[in-house]
PDB file of N, CA and C in Angstrom:
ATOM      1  N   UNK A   1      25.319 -22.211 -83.715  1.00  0.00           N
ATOM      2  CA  UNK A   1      26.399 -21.249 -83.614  1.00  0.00           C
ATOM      3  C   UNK A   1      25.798 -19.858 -83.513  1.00  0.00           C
ATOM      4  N   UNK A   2      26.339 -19.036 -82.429  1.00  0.00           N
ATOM      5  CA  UNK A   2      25.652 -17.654 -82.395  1.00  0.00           C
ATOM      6  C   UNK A   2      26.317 -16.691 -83.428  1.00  0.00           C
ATOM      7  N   UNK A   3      25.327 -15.991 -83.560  1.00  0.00           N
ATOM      8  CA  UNK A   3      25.658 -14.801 -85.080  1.00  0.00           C
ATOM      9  C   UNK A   3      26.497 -13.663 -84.276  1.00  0.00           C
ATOM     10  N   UNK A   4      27.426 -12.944 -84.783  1.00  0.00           N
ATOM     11  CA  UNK A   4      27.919 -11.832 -84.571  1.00  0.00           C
ATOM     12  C   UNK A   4      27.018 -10.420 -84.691  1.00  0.00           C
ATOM     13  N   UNK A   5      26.940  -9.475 -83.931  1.00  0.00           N
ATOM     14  CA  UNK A   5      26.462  -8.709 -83.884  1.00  0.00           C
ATOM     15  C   UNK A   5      27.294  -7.618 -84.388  1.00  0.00           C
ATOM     16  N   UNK A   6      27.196  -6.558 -85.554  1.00  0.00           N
ATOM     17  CA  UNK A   6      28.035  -5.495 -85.796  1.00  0.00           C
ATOM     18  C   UNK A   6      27.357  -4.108 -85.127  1.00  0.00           C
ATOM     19  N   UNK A   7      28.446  -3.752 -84.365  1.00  0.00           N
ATOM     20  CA  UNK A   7      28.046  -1.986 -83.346  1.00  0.00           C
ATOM     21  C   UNK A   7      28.950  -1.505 -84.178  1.00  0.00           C
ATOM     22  N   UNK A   8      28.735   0.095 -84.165  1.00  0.00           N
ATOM     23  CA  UNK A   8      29.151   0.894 -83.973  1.00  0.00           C
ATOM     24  C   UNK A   8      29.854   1.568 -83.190  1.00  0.00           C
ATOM     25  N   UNK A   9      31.386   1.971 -83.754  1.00  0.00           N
ATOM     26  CA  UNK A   9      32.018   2.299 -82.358  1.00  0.00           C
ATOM     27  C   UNK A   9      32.357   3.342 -82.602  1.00  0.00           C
ATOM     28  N   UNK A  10      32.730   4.193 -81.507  1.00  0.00           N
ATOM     29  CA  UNK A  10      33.129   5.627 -80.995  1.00  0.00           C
ATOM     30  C   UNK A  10      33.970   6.110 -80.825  1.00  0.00           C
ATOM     31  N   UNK A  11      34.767   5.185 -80.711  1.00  0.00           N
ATOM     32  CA  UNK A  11      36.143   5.924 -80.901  1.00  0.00           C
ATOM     33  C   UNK A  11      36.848   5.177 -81.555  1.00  0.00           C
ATOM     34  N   UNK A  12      38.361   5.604 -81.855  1.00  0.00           N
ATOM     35  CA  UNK A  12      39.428   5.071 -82.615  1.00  0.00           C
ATOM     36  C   UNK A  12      40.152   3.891 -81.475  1.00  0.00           C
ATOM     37  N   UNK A  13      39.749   4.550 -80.379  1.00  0.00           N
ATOM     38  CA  UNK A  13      40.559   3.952 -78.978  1.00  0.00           C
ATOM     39  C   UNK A  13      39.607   2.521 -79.326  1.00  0.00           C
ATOM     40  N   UNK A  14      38.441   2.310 -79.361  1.00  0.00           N
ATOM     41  CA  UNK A  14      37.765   1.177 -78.983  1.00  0.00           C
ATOM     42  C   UNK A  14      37.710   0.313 -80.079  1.00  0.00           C
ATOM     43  N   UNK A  15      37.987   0.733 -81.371  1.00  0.00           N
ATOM     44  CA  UNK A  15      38.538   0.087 -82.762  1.00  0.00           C
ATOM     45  C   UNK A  15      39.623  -0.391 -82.612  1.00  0.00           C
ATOM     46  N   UNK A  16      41.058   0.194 -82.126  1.00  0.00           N
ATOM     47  CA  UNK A  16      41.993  -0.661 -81.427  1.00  0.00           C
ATOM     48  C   UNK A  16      42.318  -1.707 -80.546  1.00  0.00           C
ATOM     49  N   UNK A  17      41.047  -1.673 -79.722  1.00  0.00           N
ATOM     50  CA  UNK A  17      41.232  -2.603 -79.104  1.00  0.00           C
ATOM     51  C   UNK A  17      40.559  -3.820 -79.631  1.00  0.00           C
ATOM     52  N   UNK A  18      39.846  -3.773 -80.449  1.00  0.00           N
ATOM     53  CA  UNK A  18      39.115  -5.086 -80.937  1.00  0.00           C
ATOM     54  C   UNK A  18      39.930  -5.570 -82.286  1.00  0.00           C
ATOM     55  N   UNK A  19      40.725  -4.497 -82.931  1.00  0.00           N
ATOM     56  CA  UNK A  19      41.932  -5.127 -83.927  1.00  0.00           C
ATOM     57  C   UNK A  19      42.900  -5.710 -82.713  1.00  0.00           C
ATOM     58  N   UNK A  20      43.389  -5.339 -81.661  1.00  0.00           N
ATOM     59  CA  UNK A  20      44.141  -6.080 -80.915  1.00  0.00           C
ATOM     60  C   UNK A  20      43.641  -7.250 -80.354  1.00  0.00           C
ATOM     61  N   UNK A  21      42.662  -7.459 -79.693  1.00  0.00           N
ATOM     62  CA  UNK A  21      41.981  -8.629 -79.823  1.00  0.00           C
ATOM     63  C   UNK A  21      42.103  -9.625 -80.977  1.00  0.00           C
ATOM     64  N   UNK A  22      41.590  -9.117 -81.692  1.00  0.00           N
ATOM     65  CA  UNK A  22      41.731  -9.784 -83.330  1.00  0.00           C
ATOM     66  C   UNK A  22      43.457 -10.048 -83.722  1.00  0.00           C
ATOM     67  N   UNK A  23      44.488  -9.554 -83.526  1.00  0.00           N
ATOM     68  CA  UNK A  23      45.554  -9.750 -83.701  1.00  0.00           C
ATOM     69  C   UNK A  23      45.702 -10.935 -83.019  1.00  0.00           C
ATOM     70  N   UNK A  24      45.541 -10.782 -81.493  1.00  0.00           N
ATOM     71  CA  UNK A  24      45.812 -11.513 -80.628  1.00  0.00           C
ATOM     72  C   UNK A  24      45.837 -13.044 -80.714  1.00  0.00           C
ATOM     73  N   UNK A  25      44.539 -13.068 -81.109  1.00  0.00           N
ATOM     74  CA  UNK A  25      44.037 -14.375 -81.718  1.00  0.00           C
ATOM     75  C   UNK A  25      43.995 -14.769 -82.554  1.00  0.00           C
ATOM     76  N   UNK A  26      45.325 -14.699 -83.721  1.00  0.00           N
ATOM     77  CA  UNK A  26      45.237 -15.109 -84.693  1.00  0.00           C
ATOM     78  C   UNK A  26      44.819 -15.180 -86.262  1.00  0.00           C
ATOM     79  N   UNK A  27      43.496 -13.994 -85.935  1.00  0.00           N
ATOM     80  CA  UNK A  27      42.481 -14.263 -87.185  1.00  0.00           C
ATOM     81  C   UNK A  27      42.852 -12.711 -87.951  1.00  0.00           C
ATOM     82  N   UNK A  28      44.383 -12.334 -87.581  1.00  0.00           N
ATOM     83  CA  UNK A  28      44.791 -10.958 -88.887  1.00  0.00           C
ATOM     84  C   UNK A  28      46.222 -10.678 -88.328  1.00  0.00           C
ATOM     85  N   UNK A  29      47.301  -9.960 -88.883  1.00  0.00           N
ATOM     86  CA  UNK A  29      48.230  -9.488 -88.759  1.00  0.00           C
ATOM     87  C   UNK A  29      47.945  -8.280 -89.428  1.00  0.00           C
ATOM     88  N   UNK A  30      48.623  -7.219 -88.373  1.00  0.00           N
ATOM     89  CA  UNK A  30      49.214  -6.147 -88.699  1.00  0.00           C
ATOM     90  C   UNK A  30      49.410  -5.906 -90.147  1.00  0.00           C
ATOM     91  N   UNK A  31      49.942  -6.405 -90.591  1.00  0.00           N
ATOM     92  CA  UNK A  31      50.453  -6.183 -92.121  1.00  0.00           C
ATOM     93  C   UNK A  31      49.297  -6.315 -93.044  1.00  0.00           C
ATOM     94  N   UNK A  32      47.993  -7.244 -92.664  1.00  0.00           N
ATOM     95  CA  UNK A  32      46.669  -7.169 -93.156  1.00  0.00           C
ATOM     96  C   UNK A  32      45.816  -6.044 -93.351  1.00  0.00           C
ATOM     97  N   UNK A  33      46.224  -5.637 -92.029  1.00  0.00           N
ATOM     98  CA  UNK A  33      45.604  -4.120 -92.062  1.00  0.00           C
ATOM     99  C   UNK A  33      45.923  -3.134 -92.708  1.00  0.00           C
ATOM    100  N   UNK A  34      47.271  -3.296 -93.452  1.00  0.00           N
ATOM    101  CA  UNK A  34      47.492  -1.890 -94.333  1.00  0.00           C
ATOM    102  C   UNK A  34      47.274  -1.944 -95.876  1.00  0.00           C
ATOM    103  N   UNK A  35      46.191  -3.063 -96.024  1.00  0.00           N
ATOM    104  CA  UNK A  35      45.626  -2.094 -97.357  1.00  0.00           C
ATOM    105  C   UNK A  35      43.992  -2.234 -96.988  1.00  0.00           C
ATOM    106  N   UNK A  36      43.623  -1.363 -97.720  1.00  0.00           N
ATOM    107  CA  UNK A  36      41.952  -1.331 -98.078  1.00  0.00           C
ATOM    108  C   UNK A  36      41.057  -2.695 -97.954  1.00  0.00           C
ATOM    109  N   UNK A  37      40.197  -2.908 -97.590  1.00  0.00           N
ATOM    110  CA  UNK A  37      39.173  -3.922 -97.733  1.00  0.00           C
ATOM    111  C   UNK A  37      39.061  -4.155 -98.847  1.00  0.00           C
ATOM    112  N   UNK A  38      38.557  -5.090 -99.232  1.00  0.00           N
ATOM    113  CA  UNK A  38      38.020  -4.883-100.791  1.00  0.00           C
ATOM    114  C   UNK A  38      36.190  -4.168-100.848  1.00  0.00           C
ATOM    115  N   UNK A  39      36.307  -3.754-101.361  1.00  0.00           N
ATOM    116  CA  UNK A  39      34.462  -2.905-101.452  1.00  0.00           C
ATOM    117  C   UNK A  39      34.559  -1.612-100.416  1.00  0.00           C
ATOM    118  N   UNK A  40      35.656  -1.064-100.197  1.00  0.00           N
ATOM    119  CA  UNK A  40      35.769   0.313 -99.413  1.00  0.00           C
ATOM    120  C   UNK A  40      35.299   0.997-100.011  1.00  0.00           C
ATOM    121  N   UNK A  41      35.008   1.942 -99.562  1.00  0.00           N
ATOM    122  CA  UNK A  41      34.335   3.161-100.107  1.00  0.00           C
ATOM    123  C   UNK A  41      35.107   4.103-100.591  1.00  0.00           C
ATOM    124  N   UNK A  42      37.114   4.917 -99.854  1.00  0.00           N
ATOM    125  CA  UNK A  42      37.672   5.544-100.104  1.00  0.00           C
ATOM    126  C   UNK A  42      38.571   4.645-100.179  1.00  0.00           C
ATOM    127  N   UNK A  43      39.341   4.173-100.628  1.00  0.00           N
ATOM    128  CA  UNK A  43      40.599   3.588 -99.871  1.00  0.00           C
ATOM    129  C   UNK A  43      41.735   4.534-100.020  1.00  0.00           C
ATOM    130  N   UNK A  44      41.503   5.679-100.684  1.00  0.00           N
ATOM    131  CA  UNK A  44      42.540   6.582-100.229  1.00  0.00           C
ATOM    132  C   UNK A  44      42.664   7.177 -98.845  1.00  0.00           C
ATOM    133  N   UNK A  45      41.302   7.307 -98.303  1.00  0.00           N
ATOM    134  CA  UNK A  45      41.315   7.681 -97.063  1.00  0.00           C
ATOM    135  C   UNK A  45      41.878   6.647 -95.626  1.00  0.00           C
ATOM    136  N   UNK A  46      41.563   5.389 -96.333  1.00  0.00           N
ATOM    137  CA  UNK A  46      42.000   4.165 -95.458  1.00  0.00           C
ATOM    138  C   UNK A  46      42.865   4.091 -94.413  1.00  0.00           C
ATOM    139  N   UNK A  47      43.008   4.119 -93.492  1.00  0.00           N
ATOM    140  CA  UNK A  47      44.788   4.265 -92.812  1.00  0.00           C
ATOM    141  C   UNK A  47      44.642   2.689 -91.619  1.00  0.00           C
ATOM    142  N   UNK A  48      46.194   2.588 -91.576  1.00  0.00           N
ATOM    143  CA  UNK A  48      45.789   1.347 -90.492  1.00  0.00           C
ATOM    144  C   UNK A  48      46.065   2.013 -88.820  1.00  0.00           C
ATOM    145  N   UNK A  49      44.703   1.186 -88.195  1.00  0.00           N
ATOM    146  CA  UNK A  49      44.825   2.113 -86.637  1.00  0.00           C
ATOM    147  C   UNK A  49      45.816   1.648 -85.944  1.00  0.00           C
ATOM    148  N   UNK A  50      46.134   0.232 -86.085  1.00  0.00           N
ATOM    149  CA  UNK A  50      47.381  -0.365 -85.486  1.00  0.00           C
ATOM    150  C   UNK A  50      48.757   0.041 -85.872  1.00  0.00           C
ATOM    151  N   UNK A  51      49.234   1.181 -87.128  1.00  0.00           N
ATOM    152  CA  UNK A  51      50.423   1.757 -87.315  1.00  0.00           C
ATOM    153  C   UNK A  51      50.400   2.904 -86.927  1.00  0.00           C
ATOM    154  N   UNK A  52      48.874   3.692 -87.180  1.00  0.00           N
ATOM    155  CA  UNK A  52      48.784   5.230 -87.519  1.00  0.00           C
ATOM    156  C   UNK A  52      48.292   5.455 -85.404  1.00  0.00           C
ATOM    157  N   UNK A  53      48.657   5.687 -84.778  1.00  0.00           N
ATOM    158  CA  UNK A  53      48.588   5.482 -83.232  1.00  0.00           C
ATOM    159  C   UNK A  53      49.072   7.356 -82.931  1.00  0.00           C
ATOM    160  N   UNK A  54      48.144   7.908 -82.622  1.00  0.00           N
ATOM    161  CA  UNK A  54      48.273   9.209 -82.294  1.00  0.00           C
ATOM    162  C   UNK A  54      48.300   9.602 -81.076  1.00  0.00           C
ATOM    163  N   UNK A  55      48.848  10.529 -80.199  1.00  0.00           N
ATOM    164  CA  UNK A  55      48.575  10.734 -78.654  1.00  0.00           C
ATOM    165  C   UNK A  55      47.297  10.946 -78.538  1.00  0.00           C
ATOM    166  N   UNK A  56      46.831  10.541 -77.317  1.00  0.00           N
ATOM    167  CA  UNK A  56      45.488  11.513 -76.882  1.00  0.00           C
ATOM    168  C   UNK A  56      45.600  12.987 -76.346  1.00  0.00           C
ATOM    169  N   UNK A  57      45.118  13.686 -76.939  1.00  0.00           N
ATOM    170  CA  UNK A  57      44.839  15.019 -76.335  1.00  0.00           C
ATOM    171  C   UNK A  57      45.038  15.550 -75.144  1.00  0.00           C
ATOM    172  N   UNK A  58      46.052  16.447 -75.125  1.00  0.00           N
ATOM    173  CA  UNK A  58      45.866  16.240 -73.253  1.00  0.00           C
ATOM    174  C   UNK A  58      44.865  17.560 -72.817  1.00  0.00           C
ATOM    175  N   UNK A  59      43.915  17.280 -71.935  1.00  0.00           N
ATOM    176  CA  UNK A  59      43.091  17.947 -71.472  1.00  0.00           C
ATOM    177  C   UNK A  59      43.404  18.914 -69.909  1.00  0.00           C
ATOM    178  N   UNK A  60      43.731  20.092 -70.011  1.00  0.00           N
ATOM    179  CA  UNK A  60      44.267  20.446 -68.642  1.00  0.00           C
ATOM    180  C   UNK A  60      43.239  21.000 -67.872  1.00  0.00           C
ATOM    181  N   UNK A  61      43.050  20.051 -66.054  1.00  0.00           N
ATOM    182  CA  UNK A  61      42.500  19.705 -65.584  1.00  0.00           C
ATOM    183  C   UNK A  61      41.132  21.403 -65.021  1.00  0.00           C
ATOM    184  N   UNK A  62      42.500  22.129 -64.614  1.00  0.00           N
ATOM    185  CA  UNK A  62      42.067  23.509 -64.155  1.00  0.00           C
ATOM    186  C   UNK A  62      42.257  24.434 -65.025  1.00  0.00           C
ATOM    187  N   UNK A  63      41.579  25.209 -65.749  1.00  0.00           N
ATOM    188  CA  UNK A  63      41.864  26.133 -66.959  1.00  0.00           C
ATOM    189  C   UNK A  63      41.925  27.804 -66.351  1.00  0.00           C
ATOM    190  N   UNK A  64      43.068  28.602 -66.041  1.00  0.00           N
ATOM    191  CA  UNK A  64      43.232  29.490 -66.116  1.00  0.00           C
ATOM    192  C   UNK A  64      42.019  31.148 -66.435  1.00  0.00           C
ATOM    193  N   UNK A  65      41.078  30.058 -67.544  1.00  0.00           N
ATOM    194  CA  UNK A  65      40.087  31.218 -67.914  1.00  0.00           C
ATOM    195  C   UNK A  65      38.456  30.855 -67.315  1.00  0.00           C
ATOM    196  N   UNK A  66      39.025  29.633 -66.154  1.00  0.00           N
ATOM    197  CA  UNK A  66      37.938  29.488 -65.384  1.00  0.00           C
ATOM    198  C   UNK A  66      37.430  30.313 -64.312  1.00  0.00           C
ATOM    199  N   UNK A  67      38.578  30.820 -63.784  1.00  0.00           N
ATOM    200  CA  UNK A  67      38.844  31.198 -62.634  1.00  0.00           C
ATOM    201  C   UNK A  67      38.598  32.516 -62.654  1.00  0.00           C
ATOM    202  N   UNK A  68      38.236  33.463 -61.820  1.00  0.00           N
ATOM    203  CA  UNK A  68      37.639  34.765 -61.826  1.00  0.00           C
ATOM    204  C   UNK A  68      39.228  35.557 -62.088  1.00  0.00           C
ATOM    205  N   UNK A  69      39.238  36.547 -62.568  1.00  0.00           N
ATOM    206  CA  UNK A  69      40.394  37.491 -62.706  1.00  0.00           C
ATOM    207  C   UNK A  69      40.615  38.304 -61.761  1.00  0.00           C
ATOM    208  N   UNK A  70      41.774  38.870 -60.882  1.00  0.00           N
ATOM    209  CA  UNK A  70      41.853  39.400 -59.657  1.00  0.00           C
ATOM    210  C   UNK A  70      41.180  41.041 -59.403  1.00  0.00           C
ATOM    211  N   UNK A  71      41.273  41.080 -61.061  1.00  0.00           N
ATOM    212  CA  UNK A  71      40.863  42.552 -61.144  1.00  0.00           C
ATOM    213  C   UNK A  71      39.153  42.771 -60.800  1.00  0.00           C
ATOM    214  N   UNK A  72      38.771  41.589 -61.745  1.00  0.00           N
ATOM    215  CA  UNK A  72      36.914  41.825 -61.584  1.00  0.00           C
ATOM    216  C   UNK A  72      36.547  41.015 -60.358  1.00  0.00           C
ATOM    217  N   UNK A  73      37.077  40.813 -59.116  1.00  0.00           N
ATOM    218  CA  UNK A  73      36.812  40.426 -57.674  1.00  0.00           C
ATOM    219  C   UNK A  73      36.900  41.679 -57.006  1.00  0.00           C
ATOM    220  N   UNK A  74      36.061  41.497 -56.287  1.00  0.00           N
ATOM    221  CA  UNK A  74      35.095  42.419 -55.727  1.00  0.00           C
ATOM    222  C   UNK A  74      35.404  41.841 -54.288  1.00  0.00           C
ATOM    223  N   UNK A  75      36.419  42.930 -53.120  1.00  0.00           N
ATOM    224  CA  UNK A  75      36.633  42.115 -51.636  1.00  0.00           C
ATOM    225  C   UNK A  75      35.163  42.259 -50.946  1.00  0.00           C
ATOM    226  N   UNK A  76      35.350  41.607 -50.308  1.00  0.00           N
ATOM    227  CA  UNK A  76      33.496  41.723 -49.306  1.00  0.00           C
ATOM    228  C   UNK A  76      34.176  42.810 -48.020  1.00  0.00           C
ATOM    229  N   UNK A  77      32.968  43.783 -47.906  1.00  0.00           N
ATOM    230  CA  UNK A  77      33.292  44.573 -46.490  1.00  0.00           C
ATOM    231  C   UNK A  77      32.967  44.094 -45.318  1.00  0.00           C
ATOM    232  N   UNK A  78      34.086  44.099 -44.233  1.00  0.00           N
ATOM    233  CA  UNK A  78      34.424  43.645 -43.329  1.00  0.00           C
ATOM    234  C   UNK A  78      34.522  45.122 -42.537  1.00  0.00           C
ATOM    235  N   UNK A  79      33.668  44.641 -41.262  1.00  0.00           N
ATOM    236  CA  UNK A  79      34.127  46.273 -40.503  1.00  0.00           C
ATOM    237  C   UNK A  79      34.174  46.038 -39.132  1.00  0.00           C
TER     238      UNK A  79
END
């Protein structure tokens, strides 16, 4: 039987998806997830990722303070 390997993951996004996986198949419910492990370290801090589901950030694409200001443009001479 092959051993499980434990990674480290990076985001909250990619922790969700492997509790959904894990839901999926049987081996936890939702309702498992909302208390502490046993041997946690905080369990006040604990939260479940499958209830606690936050937006992602929205990132806007073109930022306003990218762009040169009309005042400090400088026209090129044309003659």
């Amino acid at each position: 039987m092959p051993t499980a390997r434990l990674t480290r993951l990076s985001t909250e996004e990619g922790a969700r998806q492997i509790l959904r996986r894990m839901i999926d198949a049987g081996r936890c419910t939702v309702e498992d997830l909302d208390k502490a492990p046993p041997g946690h370290i905080n369990p006040q801090a604990y939260r479940n990722l499958m209830r606690d589901i936050a937006p992602a950030p929205k990132v806007e694409v073109v930022s306003p303070r990218d762009l040169p200001s009309p005042s400090t443009e400088q026209p090129l001479p044309f003659r």
